[in-house]
C-alpha atoms as a PDB file:
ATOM      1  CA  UNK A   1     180.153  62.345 140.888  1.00  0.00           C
ATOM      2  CA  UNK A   2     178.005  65.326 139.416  1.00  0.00           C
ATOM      3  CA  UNK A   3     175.906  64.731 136.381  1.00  0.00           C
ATOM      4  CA  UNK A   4     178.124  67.415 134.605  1.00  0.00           C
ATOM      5  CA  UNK A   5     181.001  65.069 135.213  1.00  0.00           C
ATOM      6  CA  UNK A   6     178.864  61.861 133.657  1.00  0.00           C
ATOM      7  CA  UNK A   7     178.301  63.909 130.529  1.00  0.00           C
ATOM      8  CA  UNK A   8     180.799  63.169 127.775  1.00  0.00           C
ATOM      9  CA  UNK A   9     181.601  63.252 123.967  1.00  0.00           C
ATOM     10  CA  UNK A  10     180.861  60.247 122.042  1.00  0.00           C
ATOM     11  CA  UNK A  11     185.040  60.333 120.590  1.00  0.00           C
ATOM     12  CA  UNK A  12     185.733  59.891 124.713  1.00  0.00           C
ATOM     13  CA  UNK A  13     183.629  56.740 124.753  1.00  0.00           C
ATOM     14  CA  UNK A  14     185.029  55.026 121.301  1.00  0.00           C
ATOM     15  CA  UNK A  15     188.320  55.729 122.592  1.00  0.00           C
ATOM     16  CA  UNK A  16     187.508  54.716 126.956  1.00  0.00           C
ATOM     17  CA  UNK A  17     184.880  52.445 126.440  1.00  0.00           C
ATOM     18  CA  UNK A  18     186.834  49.815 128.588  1.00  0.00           C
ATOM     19  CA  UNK A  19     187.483  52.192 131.611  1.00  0.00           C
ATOM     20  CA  UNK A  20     183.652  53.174 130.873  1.00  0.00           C
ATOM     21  CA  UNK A  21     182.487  49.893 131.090  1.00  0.00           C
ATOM     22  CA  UNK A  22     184.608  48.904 134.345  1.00  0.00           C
ATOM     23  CA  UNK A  23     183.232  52.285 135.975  1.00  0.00           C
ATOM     24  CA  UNK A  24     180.013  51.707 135.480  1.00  0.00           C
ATOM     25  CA  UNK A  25     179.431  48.548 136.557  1.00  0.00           C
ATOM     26  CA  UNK A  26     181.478  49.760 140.010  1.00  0.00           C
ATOM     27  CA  UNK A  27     179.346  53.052 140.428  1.00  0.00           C
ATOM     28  CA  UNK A  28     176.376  52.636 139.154  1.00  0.00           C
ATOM     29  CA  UNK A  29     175.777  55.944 137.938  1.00  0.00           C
ATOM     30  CA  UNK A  30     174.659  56.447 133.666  1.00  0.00           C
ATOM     31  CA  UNK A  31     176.472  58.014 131.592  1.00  0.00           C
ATOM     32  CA  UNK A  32     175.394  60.672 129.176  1.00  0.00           C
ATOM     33  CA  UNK A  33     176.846  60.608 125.652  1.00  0.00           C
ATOM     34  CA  UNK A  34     176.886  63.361 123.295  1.00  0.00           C
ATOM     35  CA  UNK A  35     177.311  63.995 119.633  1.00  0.00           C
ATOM     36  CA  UNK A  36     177.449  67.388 117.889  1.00  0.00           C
ATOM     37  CA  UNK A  37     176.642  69.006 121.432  1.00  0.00           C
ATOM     38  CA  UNK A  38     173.647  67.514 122.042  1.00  0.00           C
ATOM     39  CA  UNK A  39     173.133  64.188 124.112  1.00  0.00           C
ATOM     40  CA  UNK A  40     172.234  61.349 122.100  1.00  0.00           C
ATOM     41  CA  UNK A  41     172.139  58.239 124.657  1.00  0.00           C
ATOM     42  CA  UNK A  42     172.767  56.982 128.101  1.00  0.00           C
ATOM     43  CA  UNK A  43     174.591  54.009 128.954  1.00  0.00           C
ATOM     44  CA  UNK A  44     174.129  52.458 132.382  1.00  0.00           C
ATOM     45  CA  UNK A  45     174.998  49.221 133.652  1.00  0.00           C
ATOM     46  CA  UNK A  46     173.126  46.059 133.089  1.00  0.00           C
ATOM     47  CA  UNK A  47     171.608  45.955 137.073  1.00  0.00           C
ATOM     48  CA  UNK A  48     170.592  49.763 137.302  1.00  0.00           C
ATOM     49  CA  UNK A  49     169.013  48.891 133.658  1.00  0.00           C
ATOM     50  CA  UNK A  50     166.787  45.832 135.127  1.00  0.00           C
ATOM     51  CA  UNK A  51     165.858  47.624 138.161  1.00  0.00           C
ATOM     52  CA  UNK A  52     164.510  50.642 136.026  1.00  0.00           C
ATOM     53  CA  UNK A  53     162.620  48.160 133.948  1.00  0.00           C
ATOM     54  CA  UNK A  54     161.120  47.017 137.010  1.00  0.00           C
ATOM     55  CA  UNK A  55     160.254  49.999 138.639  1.00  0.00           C
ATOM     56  CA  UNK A  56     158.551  51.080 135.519  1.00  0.00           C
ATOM     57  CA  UNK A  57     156.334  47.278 135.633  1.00  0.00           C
ATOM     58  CA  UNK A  58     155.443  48.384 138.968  1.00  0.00           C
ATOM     59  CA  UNK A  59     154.391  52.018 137.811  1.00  0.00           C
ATOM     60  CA  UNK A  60     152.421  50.636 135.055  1.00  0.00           C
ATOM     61  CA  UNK A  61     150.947  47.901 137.080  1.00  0.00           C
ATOM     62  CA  UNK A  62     149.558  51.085 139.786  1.00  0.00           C
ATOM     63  CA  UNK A  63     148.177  53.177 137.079  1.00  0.00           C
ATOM     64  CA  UNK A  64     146.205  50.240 135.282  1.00  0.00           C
ATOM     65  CA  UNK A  65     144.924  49.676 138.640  1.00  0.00           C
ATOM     66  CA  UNK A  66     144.351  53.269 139.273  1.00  0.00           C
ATOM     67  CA  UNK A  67     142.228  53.919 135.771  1.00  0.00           C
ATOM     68  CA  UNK A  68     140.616  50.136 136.911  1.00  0.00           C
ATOM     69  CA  UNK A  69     139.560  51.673 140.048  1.00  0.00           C
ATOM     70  CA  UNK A  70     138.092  55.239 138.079  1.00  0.00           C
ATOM     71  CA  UNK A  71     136.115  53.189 136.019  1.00  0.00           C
ATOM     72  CA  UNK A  72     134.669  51.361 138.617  1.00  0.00           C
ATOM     73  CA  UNK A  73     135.781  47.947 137.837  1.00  0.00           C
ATOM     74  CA  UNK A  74     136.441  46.213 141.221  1.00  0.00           C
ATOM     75  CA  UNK A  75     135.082  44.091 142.916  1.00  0.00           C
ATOM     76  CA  UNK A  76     135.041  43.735 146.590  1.00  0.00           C
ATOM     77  CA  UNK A  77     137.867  41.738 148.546  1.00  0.00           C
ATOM     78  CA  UNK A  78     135.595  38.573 149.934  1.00  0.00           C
ATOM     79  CA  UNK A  79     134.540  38.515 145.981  1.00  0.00           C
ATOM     80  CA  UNK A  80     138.123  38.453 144.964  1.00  0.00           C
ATOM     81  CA  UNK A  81     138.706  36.004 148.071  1.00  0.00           C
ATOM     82  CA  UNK A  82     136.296  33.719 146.614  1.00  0.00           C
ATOM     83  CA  UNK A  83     137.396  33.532 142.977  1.00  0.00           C
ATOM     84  CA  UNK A  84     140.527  32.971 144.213  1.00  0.00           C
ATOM     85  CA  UNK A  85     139.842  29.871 145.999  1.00  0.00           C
ATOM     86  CA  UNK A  86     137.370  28.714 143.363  1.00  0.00           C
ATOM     87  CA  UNK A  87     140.422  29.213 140.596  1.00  0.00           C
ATOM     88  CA  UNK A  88     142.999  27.330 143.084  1.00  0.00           C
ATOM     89  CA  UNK A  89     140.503  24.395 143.610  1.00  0.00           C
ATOM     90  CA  UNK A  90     140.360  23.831 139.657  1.00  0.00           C
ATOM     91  CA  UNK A  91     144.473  24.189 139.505  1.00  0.00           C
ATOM     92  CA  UNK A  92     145.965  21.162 139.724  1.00  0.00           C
ATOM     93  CA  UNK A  93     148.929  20.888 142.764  1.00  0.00           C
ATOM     94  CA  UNK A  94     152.426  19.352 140.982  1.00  0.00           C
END
């Protein structure tokens, strides 16, 4: 379906929000809800909602290790190897 088609007034979701529901959870795609002309929100189903929030973990987990890496703290992967082992050794195994 085209995004033009996924755009709709917020009086068509108070009055579908059933058939909305049951669509999105069967195609995945958001829907854009507007008010006054303008879009206001997006609903989306609850698994294309989770995976967003992880792929934007993931982003911010690469770009804290990108500035990491510009400001020069790393450290070098035997040195990583080695507090590793030293931090697993203190652990204690259930």
């Amino acid at each position: 379906m085209t995004r033009a088609a996924r755009i709709k007034p917020i009086s068509y979701f108070k009055a579908n929000a059933a058939e909305v529901i049951r669509d999105l959870n069967e195609g995945g795609e958001p829907l854009i809800i507007t008010q006054n002309g303008e879009a206001k929100a997006i609903v989306q189903d609850i698994a294309s909602y989770e995976q967003t929030q992880e792929t934007l973990a993931l982003l911010k987990i690469l770009a804290l290790g990108e500035q990491q890496v510009k400001e020069g703290k790393t450290v070098t992967a035997a040195k990583a190897m080695q507090r590793f082992r030293e931090r697993t050794k203190r652990s204690p195994r259930k």
